[in-house]
PDB file of N, CA and C in Angstrom:
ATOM      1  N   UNK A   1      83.036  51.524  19.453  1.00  0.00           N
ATOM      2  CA  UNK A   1      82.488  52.870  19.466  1.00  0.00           C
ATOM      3  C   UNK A   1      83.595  53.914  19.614  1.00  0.00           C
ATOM      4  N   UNK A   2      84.685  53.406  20.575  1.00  0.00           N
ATOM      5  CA  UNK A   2      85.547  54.547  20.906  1.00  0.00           C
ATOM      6  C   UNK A   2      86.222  55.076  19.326  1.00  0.00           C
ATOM      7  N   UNK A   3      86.421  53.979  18.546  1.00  0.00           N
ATOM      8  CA  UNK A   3      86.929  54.336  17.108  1.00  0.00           C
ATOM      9  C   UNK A   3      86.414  55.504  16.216  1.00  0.00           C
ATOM     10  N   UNK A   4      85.353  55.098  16.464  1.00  0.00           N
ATOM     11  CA  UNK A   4      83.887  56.511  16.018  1.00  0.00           C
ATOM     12  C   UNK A   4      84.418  57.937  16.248  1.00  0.00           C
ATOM     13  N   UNK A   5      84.385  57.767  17.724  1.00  0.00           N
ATOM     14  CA  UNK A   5      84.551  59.126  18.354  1.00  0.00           C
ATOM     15  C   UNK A   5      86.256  59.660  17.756  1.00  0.00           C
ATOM     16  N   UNK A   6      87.029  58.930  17.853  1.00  0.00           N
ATOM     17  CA  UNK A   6      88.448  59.050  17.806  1.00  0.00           C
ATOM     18  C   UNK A   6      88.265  59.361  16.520  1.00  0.00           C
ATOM     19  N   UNK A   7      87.641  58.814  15.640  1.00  0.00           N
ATOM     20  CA  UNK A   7      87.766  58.945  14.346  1.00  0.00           C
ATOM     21  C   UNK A   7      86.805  60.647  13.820  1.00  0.00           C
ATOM     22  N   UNK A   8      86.263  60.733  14.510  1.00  0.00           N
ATOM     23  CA  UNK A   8      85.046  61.616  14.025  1.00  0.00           C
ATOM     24  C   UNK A   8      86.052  62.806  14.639  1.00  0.00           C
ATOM     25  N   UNK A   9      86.169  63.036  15.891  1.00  0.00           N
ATOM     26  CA  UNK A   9      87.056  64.003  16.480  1.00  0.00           C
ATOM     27  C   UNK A   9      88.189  64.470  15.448  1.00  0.00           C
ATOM     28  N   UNK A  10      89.092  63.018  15.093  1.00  0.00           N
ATOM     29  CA  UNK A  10      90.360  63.886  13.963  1.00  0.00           C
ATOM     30  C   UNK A  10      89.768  64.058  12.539  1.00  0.00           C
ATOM     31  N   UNK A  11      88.545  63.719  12.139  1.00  0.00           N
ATOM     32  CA  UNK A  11      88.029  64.517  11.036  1.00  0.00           C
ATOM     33  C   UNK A  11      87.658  65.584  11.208  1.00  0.00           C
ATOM     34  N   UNK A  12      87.246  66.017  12.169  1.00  0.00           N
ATOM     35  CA  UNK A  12      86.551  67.406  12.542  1.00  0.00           C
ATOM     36  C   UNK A  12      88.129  69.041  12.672  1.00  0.00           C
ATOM     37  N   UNK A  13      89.263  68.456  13.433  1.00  0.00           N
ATOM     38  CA  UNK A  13      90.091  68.602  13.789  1.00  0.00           C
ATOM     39  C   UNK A  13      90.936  68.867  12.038  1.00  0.00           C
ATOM     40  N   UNK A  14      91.225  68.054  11.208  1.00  0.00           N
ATOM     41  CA  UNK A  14      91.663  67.939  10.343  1.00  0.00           C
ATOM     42  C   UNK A  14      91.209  68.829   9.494  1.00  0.00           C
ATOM     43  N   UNK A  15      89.995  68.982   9.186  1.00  0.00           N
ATOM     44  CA  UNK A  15      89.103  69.374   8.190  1.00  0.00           C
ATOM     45  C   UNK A  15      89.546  71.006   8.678  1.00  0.00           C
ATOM     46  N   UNK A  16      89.086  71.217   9.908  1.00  0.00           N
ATOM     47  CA  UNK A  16      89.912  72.868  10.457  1.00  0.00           C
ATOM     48  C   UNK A  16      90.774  73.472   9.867  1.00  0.00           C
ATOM     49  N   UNK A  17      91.816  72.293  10.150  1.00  0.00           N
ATOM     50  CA  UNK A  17      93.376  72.704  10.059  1.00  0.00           C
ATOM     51  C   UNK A  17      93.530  72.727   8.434  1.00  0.00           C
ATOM     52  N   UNK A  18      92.247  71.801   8.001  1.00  0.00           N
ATOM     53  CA  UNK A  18      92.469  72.053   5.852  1.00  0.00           C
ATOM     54  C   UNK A  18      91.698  73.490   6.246  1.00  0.00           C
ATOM     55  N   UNK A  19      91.100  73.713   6.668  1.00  0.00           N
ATOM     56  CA  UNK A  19      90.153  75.240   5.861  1.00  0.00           C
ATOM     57  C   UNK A  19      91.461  76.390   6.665  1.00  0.00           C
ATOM     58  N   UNK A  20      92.007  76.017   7.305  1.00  0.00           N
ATOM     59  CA  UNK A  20      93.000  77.220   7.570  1.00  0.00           C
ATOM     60  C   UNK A  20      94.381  77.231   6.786  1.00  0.00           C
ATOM     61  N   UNK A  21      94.703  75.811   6.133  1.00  0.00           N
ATOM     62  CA  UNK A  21      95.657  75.981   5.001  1.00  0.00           C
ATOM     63  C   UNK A  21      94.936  76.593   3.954  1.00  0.00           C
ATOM     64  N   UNK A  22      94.124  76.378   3.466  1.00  0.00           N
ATOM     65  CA  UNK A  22      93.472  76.836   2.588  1.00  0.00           C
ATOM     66  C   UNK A  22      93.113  78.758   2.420  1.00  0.00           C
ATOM     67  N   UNK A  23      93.035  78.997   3.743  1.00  0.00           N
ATOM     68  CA  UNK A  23      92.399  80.549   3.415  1.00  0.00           C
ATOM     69  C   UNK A  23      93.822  81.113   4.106  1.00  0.00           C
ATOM     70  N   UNK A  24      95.065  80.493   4.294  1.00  0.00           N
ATOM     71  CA  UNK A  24      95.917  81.067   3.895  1.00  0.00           C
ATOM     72  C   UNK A  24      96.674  81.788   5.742  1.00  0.00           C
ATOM     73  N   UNK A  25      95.780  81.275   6.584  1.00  0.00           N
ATOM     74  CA  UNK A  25      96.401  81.367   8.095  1.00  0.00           C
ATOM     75  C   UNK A  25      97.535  79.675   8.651  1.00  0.00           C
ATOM     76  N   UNK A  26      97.805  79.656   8.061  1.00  0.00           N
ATOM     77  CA  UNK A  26      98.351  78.036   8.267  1.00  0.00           C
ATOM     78  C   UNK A  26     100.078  78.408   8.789  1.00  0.00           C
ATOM     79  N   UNK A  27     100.635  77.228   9.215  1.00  0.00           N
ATOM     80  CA  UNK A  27     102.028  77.253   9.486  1.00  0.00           C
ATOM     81  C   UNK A  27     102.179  75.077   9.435  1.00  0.00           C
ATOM     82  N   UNK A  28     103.511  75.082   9.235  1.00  0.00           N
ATOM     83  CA  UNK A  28     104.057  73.892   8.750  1.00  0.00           C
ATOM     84  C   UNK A  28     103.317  73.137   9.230  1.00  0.00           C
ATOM     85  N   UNK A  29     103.054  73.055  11.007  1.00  0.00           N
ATOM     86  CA  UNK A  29     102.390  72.146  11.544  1.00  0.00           C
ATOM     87  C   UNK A  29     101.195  71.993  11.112  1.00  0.00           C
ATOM     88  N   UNK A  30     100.296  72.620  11.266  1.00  0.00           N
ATOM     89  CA  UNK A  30      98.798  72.981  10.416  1.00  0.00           C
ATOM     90  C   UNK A  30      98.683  71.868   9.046  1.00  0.00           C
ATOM     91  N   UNK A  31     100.090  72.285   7.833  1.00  0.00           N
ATOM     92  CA  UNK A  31     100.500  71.027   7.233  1.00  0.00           C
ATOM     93  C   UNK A  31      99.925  70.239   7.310  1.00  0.00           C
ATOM     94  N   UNK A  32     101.116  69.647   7.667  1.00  0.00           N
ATOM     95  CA  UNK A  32     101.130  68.056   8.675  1.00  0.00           C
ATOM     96  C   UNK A  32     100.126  67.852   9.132  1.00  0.00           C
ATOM     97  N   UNK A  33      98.755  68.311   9.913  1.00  0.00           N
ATOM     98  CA  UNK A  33      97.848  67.615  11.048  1.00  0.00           C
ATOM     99  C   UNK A  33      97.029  67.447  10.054  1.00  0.00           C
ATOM    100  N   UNK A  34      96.641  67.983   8.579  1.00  0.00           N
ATOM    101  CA  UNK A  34      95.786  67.447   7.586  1.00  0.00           C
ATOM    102  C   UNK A  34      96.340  66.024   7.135  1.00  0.00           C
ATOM    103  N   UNK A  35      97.098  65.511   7.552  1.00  0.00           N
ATOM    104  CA  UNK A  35      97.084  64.137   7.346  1.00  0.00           C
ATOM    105  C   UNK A  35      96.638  63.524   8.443  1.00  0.00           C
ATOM    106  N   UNK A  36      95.564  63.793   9.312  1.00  0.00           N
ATOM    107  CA  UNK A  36      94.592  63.226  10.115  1.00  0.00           C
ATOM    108  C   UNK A  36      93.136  63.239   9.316  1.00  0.00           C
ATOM    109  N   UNK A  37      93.220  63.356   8.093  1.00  0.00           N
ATOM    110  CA  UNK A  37      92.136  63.039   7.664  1.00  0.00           C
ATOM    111  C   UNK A  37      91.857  61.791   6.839  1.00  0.00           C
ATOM    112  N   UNK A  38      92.579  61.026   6.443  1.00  0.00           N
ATOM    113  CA  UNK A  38      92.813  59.068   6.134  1.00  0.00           C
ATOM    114  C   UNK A  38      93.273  58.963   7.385  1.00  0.00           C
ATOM    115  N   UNK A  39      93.589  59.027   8.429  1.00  0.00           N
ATOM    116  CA  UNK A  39      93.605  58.670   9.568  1.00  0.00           C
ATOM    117  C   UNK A  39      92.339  58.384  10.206  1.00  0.00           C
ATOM    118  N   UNK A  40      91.463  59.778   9.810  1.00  0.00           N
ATOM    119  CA  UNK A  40      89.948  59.249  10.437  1.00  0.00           C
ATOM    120  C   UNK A  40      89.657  58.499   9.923  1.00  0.00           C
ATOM    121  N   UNK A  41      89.232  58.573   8.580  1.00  0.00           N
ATOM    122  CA  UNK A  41      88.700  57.277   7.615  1.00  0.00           C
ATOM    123  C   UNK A  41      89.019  55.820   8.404  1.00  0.00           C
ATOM    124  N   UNK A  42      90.132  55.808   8.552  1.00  0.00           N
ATOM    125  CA  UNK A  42      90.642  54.468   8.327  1.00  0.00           C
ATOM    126  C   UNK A  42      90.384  53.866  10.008  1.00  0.00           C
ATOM    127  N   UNK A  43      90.312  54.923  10.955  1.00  0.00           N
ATOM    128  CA  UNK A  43      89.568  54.790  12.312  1.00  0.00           C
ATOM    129  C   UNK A  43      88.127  54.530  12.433  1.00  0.00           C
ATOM    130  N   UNK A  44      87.508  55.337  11.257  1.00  0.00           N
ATOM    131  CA  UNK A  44      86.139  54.975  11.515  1.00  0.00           C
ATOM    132  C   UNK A  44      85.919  53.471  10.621  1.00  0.00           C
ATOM    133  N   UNK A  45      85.901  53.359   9.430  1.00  0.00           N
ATOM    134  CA  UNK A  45      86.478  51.952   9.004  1.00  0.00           C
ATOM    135  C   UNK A  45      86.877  50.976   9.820  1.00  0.00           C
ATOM    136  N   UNK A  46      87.680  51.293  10.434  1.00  0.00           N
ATOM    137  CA  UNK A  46      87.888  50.031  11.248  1.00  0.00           C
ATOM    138  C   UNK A  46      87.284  50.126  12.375  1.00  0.00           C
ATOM    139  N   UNK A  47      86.751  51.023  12.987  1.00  0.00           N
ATOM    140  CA  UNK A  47      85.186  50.803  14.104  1.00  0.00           C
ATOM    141  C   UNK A  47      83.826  49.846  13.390  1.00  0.00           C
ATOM    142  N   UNK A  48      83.748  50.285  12.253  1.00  0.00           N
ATOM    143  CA  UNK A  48      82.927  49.725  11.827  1.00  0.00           C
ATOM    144  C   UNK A  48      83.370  48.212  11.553  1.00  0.00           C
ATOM    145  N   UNK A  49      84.363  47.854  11.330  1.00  0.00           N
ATOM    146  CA  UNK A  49      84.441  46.249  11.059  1.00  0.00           C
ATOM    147  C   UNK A  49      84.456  45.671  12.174  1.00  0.00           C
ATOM    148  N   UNK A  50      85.451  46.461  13.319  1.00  0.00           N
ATOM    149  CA  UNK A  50      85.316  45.431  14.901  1.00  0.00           C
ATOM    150  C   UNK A  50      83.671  45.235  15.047  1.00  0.00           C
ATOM    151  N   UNK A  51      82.744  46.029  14.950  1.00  0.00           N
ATOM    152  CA  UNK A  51      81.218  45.985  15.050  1.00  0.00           C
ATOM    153  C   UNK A  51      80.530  45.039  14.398  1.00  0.00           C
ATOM    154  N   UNK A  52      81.403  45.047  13.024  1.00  0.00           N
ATOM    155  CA  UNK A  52      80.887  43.608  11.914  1.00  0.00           C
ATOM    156  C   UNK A  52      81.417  41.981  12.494  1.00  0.00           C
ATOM    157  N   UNK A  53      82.626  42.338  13.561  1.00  0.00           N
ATOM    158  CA  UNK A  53      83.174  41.497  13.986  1.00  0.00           C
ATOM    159  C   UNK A  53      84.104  40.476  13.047  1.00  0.00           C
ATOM    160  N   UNK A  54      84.555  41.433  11.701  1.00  0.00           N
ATOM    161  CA  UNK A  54      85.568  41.338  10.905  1.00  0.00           C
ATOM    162  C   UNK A  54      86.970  41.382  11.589  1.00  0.00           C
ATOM    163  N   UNK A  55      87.793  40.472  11.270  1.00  0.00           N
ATOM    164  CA  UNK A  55      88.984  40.943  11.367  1.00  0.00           C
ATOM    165  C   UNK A  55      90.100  41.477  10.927  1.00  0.00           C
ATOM    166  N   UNK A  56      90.763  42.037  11.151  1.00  0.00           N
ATOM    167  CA  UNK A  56      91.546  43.284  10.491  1.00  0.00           C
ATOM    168  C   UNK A  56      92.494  44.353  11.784  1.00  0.00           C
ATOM    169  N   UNK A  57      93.435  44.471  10.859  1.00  0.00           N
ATOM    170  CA  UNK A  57      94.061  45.581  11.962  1.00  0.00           C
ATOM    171  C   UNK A  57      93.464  47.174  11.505  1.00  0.00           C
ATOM    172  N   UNK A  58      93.089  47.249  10.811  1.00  0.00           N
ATOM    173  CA  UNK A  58      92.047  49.089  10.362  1.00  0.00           C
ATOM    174  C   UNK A  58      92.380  49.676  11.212  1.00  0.00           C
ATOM    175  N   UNK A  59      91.944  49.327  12.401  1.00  0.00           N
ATOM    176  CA  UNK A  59      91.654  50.398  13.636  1.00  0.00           C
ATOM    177  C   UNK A  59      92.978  50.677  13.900  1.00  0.00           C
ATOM    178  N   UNK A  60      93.654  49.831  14.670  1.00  0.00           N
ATOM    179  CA  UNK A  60      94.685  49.666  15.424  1.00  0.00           C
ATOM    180  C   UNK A  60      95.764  50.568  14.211  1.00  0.00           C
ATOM    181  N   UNK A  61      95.504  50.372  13.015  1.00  0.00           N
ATOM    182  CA  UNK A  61      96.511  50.749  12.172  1.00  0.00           C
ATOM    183  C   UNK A  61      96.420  52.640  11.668  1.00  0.00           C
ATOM    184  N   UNK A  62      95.258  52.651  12.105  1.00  0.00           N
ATOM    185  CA  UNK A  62      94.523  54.204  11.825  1.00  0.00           C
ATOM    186  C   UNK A  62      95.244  54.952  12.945  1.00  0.00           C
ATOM    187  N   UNK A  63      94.581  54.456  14.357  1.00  0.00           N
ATOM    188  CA  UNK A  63      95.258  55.120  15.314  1.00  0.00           C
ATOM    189  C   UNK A  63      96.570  55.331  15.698  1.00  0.00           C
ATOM    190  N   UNK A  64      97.606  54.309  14.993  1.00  0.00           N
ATOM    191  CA  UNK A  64      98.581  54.429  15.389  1.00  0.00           C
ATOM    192  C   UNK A  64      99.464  55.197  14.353  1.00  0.00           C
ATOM    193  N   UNK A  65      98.801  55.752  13.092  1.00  0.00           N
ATOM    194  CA  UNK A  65      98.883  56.811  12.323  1.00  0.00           C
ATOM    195  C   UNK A  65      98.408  57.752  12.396  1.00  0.00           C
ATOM    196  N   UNK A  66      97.677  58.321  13.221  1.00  0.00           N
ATOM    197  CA  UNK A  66      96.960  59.300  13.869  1.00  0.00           C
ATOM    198  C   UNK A  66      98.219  59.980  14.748  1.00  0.00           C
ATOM    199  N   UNK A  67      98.440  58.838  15.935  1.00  0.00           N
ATOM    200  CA  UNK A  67      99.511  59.057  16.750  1.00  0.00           C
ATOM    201  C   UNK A  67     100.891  59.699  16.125  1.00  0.00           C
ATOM    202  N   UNK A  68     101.175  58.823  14.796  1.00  0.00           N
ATOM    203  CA  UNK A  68     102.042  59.180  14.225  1.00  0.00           C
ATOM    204  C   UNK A  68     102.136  60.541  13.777  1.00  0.00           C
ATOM    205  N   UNK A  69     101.061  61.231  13.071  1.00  0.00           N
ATOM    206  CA  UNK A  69     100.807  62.477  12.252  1.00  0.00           C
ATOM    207  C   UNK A  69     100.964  63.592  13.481  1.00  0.00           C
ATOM    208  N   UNK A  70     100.046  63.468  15.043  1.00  0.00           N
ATOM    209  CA  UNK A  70     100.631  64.152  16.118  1.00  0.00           C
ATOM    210  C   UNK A  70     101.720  64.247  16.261  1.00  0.00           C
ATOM    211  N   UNK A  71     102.883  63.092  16.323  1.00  0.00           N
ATOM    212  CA  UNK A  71     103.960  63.478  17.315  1.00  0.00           C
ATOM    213  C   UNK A  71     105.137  64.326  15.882  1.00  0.00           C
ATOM    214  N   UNK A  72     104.928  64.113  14.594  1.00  0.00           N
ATOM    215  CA  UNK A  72     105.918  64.414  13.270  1.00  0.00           C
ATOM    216  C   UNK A  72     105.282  65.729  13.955  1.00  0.00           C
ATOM    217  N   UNK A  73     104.116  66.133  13.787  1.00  0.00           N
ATOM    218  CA  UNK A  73     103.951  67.656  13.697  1.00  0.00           C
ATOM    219  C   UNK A  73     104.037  68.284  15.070  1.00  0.00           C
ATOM    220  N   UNK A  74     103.949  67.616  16.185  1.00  0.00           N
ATOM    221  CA  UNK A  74     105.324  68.599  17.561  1.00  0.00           C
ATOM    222  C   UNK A  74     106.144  68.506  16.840  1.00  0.00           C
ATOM    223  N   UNK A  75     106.664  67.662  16.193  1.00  0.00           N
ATOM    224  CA  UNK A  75     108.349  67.590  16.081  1.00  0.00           C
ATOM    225  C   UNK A  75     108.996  68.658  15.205  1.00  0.00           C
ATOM    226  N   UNK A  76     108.168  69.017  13.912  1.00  0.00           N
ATOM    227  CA  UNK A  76     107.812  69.961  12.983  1.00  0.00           C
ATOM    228  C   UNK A  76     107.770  71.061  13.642  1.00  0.00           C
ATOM    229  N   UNK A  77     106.989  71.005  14.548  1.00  0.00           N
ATOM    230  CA  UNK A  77     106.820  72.816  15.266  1.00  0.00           C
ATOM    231  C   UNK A  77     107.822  72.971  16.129  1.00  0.00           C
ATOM    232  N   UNK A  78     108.464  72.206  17.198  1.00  0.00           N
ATOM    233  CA  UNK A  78     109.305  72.280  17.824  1.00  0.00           C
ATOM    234  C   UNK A  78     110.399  72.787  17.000  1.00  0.00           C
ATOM    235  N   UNK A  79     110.523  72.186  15.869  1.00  0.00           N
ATOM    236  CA  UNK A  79     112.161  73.028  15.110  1.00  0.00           C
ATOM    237  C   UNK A  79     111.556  74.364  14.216  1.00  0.00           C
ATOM    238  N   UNK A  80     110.057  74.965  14.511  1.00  0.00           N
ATOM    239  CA  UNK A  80     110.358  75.714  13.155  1.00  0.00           C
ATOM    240  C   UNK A  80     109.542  76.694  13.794  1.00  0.00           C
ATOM    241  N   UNK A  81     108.602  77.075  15.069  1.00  0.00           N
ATOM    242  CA  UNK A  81     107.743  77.681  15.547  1.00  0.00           C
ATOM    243  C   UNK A  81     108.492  79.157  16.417  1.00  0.00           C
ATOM    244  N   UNK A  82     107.756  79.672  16.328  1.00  0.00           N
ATOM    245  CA  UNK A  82     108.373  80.478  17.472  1.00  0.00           C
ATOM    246  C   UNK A  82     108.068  79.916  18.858  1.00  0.00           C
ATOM    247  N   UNK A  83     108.762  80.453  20.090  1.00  0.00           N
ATOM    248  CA  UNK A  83     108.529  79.898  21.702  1.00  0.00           C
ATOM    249  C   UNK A  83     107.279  80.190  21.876  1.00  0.00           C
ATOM    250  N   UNK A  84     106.003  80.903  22.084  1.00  0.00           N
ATOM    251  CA  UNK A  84     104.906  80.800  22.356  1.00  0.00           C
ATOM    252  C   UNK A  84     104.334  79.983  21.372  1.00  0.00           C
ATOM    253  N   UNK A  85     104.037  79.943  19.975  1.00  0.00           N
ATOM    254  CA  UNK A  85     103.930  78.771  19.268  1.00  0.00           C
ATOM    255  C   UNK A  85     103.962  77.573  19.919  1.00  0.00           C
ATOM    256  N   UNK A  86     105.326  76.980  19.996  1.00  0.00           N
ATOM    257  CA  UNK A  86     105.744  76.067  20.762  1.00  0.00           C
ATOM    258  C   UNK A  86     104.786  75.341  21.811  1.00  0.00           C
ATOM    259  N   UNK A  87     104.436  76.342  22.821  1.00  0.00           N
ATOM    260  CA  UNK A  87     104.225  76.145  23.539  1.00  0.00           C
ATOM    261  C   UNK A  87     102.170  76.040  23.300  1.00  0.00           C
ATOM    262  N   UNK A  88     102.129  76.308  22.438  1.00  0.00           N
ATOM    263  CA  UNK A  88     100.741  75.961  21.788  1.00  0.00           C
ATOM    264  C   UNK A  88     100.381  74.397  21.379  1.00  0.00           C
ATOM    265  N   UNK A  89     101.389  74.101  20.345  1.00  0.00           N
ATOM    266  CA  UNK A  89     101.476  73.052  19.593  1.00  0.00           C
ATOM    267  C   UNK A  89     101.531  71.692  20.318  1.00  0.00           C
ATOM    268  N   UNK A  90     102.386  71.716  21.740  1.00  0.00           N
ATOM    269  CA  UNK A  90     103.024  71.040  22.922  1.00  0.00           C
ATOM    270  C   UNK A  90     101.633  70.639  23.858  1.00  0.00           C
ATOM    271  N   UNK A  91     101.119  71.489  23.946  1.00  0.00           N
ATOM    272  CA  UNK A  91      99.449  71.578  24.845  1.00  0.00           C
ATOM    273  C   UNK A  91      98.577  70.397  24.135  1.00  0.00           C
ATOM    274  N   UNK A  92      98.453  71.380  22.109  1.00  0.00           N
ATOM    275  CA  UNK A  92      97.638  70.795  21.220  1.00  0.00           C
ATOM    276  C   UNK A  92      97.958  69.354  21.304  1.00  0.00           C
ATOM    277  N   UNK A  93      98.958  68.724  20.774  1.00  0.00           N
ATOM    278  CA  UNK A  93      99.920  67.392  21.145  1.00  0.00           C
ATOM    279  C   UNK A  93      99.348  66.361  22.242  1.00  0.00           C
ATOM    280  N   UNK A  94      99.368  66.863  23.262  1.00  0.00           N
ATOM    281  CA  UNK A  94      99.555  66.500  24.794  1.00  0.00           C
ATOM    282  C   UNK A  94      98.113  66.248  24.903  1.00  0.00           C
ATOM    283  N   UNK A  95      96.652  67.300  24.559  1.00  0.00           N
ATOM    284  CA  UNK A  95      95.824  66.808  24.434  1.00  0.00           C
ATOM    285  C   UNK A  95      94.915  65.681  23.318  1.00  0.00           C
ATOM    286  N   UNK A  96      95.367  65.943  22.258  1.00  0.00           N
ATOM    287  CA  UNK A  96      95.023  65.680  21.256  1.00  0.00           C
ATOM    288  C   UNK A  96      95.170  63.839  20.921  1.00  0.00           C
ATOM    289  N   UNK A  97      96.481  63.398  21.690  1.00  0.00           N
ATOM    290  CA  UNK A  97      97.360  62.521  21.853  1.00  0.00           C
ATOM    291  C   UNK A  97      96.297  61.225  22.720  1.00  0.00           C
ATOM    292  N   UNK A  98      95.609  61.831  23.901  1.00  0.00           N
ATOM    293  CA  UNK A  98      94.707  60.914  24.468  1.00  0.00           C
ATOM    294  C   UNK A  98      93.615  59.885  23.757  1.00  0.00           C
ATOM    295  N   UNK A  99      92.993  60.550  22.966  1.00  0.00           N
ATOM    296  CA  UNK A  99      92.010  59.560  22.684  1.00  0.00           C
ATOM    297  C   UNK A  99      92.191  58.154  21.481  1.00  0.00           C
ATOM    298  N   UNK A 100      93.716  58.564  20.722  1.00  0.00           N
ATOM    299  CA  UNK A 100      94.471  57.881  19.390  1.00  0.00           C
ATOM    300  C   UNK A 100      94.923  56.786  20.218  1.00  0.00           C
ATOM    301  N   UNK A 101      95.466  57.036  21.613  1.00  0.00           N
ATOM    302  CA  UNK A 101      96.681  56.158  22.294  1.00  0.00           C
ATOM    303  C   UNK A 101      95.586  55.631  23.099  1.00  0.00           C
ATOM    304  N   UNK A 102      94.531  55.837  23.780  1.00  0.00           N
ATOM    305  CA  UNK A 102      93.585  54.895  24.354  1.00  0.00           C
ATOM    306  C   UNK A 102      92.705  54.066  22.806  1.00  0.00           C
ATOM    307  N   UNK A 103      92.499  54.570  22.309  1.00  0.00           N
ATOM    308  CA  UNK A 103      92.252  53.224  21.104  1.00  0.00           C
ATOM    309  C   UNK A 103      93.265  52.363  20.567  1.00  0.00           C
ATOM    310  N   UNK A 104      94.397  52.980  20.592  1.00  0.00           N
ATOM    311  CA  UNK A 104      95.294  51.792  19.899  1.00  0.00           C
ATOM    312  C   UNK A 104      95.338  50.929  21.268  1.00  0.00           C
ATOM    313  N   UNK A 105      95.457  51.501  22.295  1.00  0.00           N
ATOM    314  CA  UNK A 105      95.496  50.204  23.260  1.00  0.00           C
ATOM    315  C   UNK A 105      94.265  49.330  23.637  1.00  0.00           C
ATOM    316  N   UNK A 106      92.957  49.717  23.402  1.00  0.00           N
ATOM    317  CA  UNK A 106      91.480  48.717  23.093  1.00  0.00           C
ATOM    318  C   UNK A 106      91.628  47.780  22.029  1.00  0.00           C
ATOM    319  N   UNK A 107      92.114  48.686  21.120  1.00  0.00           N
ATOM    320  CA  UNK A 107      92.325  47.930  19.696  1.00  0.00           C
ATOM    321  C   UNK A 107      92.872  46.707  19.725  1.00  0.00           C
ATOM    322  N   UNK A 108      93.915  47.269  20.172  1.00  0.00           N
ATOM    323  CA  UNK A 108      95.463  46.121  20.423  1.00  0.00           C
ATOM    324  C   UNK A 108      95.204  44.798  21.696  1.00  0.00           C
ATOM    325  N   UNK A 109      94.105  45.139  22.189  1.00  0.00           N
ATOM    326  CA  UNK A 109      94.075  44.271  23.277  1.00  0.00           C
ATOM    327  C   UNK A 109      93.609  42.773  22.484  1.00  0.00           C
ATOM    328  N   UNK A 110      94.205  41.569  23.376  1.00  0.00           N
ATOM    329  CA  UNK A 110      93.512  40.681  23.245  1.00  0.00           C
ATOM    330  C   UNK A 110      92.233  39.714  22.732  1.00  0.00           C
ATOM    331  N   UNK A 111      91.378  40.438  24.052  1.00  0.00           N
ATOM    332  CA  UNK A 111      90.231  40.052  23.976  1.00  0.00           C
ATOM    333  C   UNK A 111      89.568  40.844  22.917  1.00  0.00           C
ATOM    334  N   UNK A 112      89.382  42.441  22.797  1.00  0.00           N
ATOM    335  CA  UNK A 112      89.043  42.858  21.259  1.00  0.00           C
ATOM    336  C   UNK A 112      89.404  41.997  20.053  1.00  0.00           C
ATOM    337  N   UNK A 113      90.486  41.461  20.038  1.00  0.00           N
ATOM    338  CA  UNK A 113      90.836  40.952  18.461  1.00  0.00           C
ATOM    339  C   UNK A 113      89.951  39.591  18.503  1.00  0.00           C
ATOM    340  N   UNK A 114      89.967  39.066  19.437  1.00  0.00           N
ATOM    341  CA  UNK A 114      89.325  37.984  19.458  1.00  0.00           C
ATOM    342  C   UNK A 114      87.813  38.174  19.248  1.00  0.00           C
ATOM    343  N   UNK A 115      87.094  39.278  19.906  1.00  0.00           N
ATOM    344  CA  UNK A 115      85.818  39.247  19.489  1.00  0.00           C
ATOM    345  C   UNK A 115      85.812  39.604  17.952  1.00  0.00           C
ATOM    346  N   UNK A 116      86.447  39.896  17.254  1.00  0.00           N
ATOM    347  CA  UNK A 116      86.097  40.789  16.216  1.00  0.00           C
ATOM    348  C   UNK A 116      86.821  39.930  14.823  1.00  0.00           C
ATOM    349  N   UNK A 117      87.267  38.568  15.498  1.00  0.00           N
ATOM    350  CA  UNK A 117      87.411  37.963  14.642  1.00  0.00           C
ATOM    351  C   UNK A 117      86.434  36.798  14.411  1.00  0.00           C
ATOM    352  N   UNK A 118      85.736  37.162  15.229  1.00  0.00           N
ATOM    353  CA  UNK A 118      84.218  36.959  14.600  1.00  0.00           C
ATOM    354  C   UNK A 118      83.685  35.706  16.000  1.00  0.00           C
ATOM    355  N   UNK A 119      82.271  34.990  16.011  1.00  0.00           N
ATOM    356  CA  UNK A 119      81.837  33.962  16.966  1.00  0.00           C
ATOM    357  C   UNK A 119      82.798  32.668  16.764  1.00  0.00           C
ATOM    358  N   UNK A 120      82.985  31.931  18.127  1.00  0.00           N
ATOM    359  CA  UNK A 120      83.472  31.210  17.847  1.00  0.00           C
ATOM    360  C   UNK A 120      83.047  30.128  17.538  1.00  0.00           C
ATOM    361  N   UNK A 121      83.692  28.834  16.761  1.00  0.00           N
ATOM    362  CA  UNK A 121      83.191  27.578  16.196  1.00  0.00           C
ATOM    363  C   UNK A 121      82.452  27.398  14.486  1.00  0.00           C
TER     364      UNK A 121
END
């Protein structure tokens, strides 16, 4: 389930940050965080297979491209923002960052892979 949410959250998030490139309020980072949208996909996708009890890394591989697309775009704003900017982007980051890095670590666990590679015998 947590995949859902994680996943649904950076579509919602993404989709923003496209309608503000789009009508033309955007900056580099803004960019960059629209590549949280195959990030969701591929989060909610792979919620849905741990549920099918398919195995697959989907999830684990979504979130940790999720994670990825956050930390390029601090890194992006950090060299190109102004200091209050900055200090926007750093917050956005810092929160945004929680729910990608608690799924890759459900994901990644053990006992998840094992259920989801289906009943045993």
């Amino acid at each position: 389930m947590l995949g859902f949410v994680t996943g649904g959250l950076t579509a919602v998030g993404s989709l923003a940050f496209l309608v503000g490139v789009l009508t033309g309020s955007d900056d580099v980072s803004s960019r960059v965080l629209i590549l949280g949208l195959p990030c969701a996909a591929a989060m909610v996708w792979g919620g849905v297979r741990v549920l099918q009890r398919r195995p697959g890394p989907v999830l684990l591989v979504g979130t940790l491209a999720a994670v990825g697309v956050l930390l390029l775009s601090l890194v992006i704003g950090l060299a190109r923002l102004s200091a209050d900017e900055r200090y926007g982007i750093t917050g956005f980051t810092v929160v945004a960052l929680v729910l990608p890095v608690t799924t890759a670590v459900f994901a990644a666990l053990p006992t998840v892979r094992s259920w989801s590679a289906g009943p045993p015998g």
